[in-house]
N, C-alpha and C. Protein backbone atom coordinates (compact mmCIF):
# COMPACT_ATOMS: atom_id res chain seq x y z
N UNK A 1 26.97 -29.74 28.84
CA UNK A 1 27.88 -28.64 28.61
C UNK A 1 28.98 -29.02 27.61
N UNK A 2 29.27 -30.30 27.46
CA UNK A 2 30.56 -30.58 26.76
C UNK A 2 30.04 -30.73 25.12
N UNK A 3 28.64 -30.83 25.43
CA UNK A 3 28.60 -30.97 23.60
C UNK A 3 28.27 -29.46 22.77
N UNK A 4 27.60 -28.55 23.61
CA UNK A 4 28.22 -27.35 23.56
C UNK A 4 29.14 -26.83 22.70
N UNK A 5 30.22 -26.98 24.21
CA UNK A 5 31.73 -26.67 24.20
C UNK A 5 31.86 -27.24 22.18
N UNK A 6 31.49 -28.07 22.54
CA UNK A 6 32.44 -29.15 21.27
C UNK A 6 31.65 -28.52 20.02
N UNK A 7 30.49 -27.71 19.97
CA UNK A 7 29.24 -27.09 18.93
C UNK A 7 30.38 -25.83 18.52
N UNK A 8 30.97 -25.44 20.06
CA UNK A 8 30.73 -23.95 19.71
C UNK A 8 32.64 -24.12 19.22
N UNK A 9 33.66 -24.88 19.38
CA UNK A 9 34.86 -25.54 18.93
C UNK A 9 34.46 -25.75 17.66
N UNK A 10 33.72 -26.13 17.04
CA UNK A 10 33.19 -26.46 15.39
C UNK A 10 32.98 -25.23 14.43
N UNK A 11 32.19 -24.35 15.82
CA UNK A 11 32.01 -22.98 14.61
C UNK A 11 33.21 -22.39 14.88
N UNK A 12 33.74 -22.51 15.63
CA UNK A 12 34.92 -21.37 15.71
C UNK A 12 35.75 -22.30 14.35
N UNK A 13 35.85 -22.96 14.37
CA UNK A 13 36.71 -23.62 13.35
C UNK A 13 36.88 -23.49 12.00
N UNK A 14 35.03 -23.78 11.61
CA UNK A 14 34.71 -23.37 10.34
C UNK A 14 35.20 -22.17 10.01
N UNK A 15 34.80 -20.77 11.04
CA UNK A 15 34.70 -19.53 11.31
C UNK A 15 36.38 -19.29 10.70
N UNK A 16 37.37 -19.71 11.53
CA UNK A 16 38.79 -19.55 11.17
C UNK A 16 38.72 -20.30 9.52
N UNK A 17 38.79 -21.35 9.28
CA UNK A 17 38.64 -21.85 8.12
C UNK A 17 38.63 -20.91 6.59
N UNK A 18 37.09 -20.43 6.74
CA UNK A 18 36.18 -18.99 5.76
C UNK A 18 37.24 -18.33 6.00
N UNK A 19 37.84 -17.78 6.85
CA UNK A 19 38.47 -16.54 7.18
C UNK A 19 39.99 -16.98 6.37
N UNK A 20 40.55 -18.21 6.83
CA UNK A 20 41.86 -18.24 5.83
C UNK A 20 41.65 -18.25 4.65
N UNK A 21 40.27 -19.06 3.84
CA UNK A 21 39.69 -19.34 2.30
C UNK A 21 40.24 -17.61 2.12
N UNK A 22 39.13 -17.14 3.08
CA UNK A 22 39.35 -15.86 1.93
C UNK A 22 40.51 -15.00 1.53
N UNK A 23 41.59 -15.08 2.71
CA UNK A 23 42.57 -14.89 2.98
C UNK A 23 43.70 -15.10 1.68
N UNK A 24 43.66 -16.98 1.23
CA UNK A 24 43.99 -17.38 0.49
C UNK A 24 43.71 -16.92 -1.03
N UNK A 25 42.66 -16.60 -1.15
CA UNK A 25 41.42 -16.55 -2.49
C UNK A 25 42.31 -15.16 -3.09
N UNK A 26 42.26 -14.14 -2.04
CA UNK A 26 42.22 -12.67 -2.03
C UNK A 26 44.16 -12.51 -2.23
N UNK A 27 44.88 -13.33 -1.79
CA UNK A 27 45.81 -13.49 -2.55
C UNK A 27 46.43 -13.92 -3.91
N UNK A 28 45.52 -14.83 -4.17
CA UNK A 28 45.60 -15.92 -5.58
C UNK A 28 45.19 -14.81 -6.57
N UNK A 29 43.89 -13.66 -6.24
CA UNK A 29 43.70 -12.85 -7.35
C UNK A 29 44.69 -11.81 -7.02
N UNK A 30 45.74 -11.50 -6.04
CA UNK A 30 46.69 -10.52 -5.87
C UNK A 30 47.72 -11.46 -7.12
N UNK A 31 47.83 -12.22 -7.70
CA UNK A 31 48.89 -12.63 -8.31
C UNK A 31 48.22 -13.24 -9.19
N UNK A 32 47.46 -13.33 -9.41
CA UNK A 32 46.01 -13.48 -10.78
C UNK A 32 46.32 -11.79 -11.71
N UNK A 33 46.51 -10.81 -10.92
CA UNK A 33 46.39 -9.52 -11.07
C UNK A 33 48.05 -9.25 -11.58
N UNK A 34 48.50 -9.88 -11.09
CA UNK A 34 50.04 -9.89 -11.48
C UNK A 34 50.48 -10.52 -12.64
N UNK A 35 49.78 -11.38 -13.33
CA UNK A 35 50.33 -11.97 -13.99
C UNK A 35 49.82 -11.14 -15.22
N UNK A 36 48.79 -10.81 -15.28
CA UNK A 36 47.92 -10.17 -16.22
C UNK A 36 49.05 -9.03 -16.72
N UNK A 37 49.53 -8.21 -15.40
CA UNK A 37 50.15 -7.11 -15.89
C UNK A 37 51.47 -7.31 -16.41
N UNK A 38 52.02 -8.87 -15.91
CA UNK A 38 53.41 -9.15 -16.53
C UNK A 38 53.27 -9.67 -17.94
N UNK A 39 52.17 -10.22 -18.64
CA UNK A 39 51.51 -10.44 -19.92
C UNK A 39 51.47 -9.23 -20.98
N UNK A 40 51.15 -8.03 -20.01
CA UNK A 40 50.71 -6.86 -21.06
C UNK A 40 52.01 -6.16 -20.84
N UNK A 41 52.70 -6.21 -20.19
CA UNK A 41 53.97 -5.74 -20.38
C UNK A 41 54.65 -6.28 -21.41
N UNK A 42 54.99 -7.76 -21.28
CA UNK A 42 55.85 -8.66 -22.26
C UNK A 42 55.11 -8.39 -23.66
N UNK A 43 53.95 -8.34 -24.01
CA UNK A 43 53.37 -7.61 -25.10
C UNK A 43 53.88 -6.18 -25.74
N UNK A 44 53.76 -5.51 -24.72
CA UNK A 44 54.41 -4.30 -24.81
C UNK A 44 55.69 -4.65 -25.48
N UNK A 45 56.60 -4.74 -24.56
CA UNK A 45 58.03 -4.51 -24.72
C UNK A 45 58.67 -5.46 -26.01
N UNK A 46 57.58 -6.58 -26.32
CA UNK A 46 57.95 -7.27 -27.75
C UNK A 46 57.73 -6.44 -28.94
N UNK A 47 56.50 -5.71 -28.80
CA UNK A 47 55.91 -4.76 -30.13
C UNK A 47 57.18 -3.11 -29.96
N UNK A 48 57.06 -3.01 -28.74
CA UNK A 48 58.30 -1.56 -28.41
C UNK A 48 60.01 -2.26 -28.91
N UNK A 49 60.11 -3.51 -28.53
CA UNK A 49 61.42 -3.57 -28.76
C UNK A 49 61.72 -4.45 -29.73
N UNK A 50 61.14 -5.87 -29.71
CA UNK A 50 61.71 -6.89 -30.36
C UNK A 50 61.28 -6.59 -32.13
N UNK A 51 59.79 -6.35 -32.34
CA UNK A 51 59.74 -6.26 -33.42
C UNK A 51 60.60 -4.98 -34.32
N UNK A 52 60.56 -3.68 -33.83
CA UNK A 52 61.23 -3.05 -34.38
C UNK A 52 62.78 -3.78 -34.87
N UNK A 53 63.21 -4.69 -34.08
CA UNK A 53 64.50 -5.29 -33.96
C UNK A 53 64.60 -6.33 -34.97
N UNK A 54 63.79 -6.20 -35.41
CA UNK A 54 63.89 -7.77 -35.92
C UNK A 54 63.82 -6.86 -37.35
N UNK A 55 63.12 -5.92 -37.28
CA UNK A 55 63.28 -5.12 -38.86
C UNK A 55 64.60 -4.71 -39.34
N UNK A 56 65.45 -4.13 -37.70
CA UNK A 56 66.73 -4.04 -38.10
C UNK A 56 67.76 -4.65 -38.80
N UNK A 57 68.00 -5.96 -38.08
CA UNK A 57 68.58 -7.02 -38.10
C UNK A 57 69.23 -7.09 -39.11
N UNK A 58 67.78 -7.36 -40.48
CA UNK A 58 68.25 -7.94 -41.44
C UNK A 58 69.26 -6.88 -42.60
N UNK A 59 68.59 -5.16 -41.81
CA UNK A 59 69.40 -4.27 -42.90
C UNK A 59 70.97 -4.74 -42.18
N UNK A 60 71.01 -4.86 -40.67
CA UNK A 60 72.70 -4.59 -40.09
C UNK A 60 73.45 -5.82 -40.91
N UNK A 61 72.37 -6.77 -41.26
CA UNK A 61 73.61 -8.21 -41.56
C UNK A 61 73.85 -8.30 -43.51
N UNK A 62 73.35 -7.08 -43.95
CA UNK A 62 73.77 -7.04 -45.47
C UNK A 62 74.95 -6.15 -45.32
N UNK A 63 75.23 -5.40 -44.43
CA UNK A 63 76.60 -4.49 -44.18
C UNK A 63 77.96 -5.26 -44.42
């Protein structure tokens, strides 16, 4: 009975184990997913803001 016990302590283990992996995994692409969108933002907001800015610049500093 005790080696059992100790079979069926192993799968439960593994069992929890898989279950945090995926746990873990399924977060890493929650912020895999995040980063992507903080990338295409900072893209964004360089072509929306900085470059226009940088065209400015040089007319404001002949003033």
């Amino acid at each position: 009975m005790a080696k059992r016990e100790q079979v069926e302590k192993t799968v439960h283990s593994i069992a929890q184990a898989q279950a945090d992996y995926e746990q873990l995994m399924e977060e890493i692409r929650g912020y895999c997913l995040q980063v992507k969108q903080l990338r295409e933002q900072a893209v964004h907001h360089r072509n929306t803001i900085l470059v226009p800015l940088q065209k400015v610049l040089p007319k404001i500093n002949r003033c």
